[in-house]
C-alpha atoms as a PDB file:
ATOM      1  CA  UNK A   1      69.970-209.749-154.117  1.00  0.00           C
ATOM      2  CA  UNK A   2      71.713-212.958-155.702  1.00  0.00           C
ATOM      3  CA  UNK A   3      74.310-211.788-159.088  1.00  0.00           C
ATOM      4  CA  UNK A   4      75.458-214.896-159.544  1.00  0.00           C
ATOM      5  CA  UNK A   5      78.868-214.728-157.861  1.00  0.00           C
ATOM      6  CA  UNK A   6      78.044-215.666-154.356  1.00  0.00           C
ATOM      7  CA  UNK A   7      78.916-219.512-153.429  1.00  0.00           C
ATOM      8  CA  UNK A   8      75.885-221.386-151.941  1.00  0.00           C
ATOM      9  CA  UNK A   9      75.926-221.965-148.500  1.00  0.00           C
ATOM     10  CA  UNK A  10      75.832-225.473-148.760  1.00  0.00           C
ATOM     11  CA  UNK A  11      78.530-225.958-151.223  1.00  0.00           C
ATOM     12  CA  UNK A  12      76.503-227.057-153.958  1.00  0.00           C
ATOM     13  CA  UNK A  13      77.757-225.976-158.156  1.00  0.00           C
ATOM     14  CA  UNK A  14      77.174-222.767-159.014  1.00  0.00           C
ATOM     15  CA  UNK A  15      73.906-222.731-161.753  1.00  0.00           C
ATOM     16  CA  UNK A  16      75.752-220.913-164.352  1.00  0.00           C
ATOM     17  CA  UNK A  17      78.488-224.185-164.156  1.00  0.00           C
ATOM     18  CA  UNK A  18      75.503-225.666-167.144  1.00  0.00           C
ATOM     19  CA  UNK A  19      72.997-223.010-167.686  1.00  0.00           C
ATOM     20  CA  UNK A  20      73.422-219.612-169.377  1.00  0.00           C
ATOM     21  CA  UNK A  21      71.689-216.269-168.694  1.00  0.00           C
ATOM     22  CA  UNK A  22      71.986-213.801-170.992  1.00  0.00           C
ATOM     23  CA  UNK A  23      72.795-210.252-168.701  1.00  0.00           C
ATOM     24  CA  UNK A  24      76.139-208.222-168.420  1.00  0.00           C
ATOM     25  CA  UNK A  25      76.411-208.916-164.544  1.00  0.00           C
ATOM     26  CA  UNK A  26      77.654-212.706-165.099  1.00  0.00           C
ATOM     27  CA  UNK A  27      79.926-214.248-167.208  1.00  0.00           C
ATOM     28  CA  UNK A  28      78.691-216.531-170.379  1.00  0.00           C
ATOM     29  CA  UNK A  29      77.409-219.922-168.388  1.00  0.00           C
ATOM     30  CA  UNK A  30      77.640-223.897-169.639  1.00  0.00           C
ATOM     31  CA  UNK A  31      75.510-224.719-172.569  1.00  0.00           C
ATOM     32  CA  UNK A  32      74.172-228.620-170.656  1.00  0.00           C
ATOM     33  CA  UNK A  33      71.384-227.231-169.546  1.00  0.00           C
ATOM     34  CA  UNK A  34      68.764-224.864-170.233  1.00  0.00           C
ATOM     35  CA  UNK A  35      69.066-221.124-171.247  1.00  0.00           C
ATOM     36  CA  UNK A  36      68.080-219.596-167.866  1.00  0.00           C
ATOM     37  CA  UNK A  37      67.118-216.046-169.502  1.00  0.00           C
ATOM     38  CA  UNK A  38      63.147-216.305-169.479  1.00  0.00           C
ATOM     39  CA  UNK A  39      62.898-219.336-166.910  1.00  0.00           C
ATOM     40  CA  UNK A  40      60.794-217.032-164.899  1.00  0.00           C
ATOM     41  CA  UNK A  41      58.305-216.600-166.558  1.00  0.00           C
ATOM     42  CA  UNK A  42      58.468-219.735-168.298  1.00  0.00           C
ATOM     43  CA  UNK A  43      58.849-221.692-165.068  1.00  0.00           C
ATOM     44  CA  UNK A  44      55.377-220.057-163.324  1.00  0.00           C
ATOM     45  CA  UNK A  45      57.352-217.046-161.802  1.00  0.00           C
ATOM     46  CA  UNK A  46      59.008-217.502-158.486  1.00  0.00           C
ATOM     47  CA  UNK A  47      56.564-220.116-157.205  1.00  0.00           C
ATOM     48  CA  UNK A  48      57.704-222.262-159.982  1.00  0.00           C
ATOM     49  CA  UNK A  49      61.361-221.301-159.617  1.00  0.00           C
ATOM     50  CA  UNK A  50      61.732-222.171-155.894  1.00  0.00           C
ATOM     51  CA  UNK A  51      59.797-225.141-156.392  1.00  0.00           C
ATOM     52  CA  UNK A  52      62.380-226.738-158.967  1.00  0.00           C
ATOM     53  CA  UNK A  53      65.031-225.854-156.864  1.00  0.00           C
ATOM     54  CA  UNK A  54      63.920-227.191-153.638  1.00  0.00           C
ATOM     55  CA  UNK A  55      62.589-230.774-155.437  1.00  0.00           C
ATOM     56  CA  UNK A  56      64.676-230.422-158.751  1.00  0.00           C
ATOM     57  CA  UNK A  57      62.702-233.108-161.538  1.00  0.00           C
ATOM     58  CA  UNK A  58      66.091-233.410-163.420  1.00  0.00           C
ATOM     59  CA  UNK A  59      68.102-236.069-162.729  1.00  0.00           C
ATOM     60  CA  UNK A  60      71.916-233.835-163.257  1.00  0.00           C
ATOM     61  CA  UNK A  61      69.682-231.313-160.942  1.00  0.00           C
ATOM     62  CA  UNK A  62      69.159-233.581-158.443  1.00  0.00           C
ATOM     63  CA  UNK A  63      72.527-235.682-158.725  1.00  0.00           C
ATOM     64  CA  UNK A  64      74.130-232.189-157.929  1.00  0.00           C
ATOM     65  CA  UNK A  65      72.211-231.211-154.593  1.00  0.00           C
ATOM     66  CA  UNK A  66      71.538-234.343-153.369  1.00  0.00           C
ATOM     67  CA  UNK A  67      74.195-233.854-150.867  1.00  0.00           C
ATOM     68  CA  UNK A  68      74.355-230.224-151.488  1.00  0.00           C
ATOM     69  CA  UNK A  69      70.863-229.043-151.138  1.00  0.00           C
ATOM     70  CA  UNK A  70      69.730-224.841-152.006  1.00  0.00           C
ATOM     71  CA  UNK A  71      68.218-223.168-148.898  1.00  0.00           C
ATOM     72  CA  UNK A  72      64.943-221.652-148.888  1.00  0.00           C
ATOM     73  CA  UNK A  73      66.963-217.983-148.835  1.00  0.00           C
ATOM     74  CA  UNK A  74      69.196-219.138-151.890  1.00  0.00           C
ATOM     75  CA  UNK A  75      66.021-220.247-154.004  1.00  0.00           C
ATOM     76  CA  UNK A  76      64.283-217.323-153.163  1.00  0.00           C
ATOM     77  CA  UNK A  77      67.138-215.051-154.387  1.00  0.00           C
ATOM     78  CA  UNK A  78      67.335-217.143-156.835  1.00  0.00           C
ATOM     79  CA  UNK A  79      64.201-215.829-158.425  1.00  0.00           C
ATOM     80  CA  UNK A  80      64.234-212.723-157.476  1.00  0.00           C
ATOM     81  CA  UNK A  81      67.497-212.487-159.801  1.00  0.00           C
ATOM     82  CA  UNK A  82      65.973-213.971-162.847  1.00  0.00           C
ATOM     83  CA  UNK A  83      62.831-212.208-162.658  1.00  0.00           C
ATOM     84  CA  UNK A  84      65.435-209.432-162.842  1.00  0.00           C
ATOM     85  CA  UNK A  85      67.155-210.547-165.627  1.00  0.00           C
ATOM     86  CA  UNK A  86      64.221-211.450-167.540  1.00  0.00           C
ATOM     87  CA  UNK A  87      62.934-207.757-167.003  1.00  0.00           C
ATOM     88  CA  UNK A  88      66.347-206.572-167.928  1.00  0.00           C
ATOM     89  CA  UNK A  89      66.378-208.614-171.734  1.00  0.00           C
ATOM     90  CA  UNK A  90      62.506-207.553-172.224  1.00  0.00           C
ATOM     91  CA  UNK A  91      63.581-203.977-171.453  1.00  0.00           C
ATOM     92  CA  UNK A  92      65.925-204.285-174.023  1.00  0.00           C
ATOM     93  CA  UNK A  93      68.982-202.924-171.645  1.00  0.00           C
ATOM     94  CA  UNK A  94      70.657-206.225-172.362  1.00  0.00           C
ATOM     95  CA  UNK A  95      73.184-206.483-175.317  1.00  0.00           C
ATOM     96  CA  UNK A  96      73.669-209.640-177.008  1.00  0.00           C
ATOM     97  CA  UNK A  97      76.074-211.621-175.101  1.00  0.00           C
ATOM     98  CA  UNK A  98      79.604-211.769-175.595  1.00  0.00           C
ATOM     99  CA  UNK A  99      81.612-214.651-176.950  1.00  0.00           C
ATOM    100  CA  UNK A 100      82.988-216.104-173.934  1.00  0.00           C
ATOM    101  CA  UNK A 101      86.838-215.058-173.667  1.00  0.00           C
ATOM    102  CA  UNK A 102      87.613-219.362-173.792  1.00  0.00           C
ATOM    103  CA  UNK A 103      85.644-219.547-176.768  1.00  0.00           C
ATOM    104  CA  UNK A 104      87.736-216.406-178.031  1.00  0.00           C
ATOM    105  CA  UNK A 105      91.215-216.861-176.842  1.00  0.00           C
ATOM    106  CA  UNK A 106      90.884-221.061-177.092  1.00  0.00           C
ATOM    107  CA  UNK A 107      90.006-219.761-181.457  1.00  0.00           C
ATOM    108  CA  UNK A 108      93.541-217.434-181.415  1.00  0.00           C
ATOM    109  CA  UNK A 109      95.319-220.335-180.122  1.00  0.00           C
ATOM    110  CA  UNK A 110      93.581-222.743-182.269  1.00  0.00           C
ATOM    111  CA  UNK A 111      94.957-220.441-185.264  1.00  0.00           C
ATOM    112  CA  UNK A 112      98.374-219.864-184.313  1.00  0.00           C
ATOM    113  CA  UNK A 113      98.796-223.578-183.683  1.00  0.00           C
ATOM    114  CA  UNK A 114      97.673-224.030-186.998  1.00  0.00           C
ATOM    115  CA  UNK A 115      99.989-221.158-188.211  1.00  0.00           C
ATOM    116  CA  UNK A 116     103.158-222.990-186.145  1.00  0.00           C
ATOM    117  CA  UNK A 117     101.665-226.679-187.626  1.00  0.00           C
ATOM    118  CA  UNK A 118     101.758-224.878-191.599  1.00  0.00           C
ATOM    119  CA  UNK A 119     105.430-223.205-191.010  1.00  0.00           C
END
């Protein structure tokens, strides 16, 4: 099954490089695009999953694979691994997300700058 850490086969970003997913098994994703946590069902379940991803309708989507396009394999595992997320979050086994550790160390540096600046 896809976690979100394999590369694609044909070189092409990774989806969590501007879309998010809230589950423990990836880290904290771009905020572009999207919040990918419900897309299954939102998206028409895998049909509508595979179907974006083989003829993305979103011009950064499509910019990106153009030259790089998702196999049939990738797409499918795709789905199969936010159906599984989405089952995860309704199940409630998901926490809320964690601040993303550049969100968290980029603030401590922020405030000893500050703190250096001040002194």
């Amino acid at each position: 099954m896809y976690d979100g850490t394999k590369r694609l086969e044909n070189k092409g970003v990774s989806c969590i490089s501007c879309h998010n997913v809230n589950t423990a098994r990836v880290i904290p994703g771009g905020l572009l695009a999207k919040d990918l946590t419900t897309a299954h069902s939102r998206m028409g379940g895998d049909a509508g999953i595979t179907g974006i991803l083989n003829a993305p309708p979103f011009p950064a989507m499509t910019d990106s694979y153009k030259n790089n396009p998702i196999t049939p394999d990738e797409a499918f595992a795709i789905a199969a691994f936010l159906k599984s997320v989405e089952d995860e979050n309704t199940a409630g086994t998901v926490q809320a997300a964690a601040l993303s550790p550049l969100l968290t160390y980029g603030g401590i540096g922020l405030l000893v700058w500050i703190g250096l600046v001040l002194f």
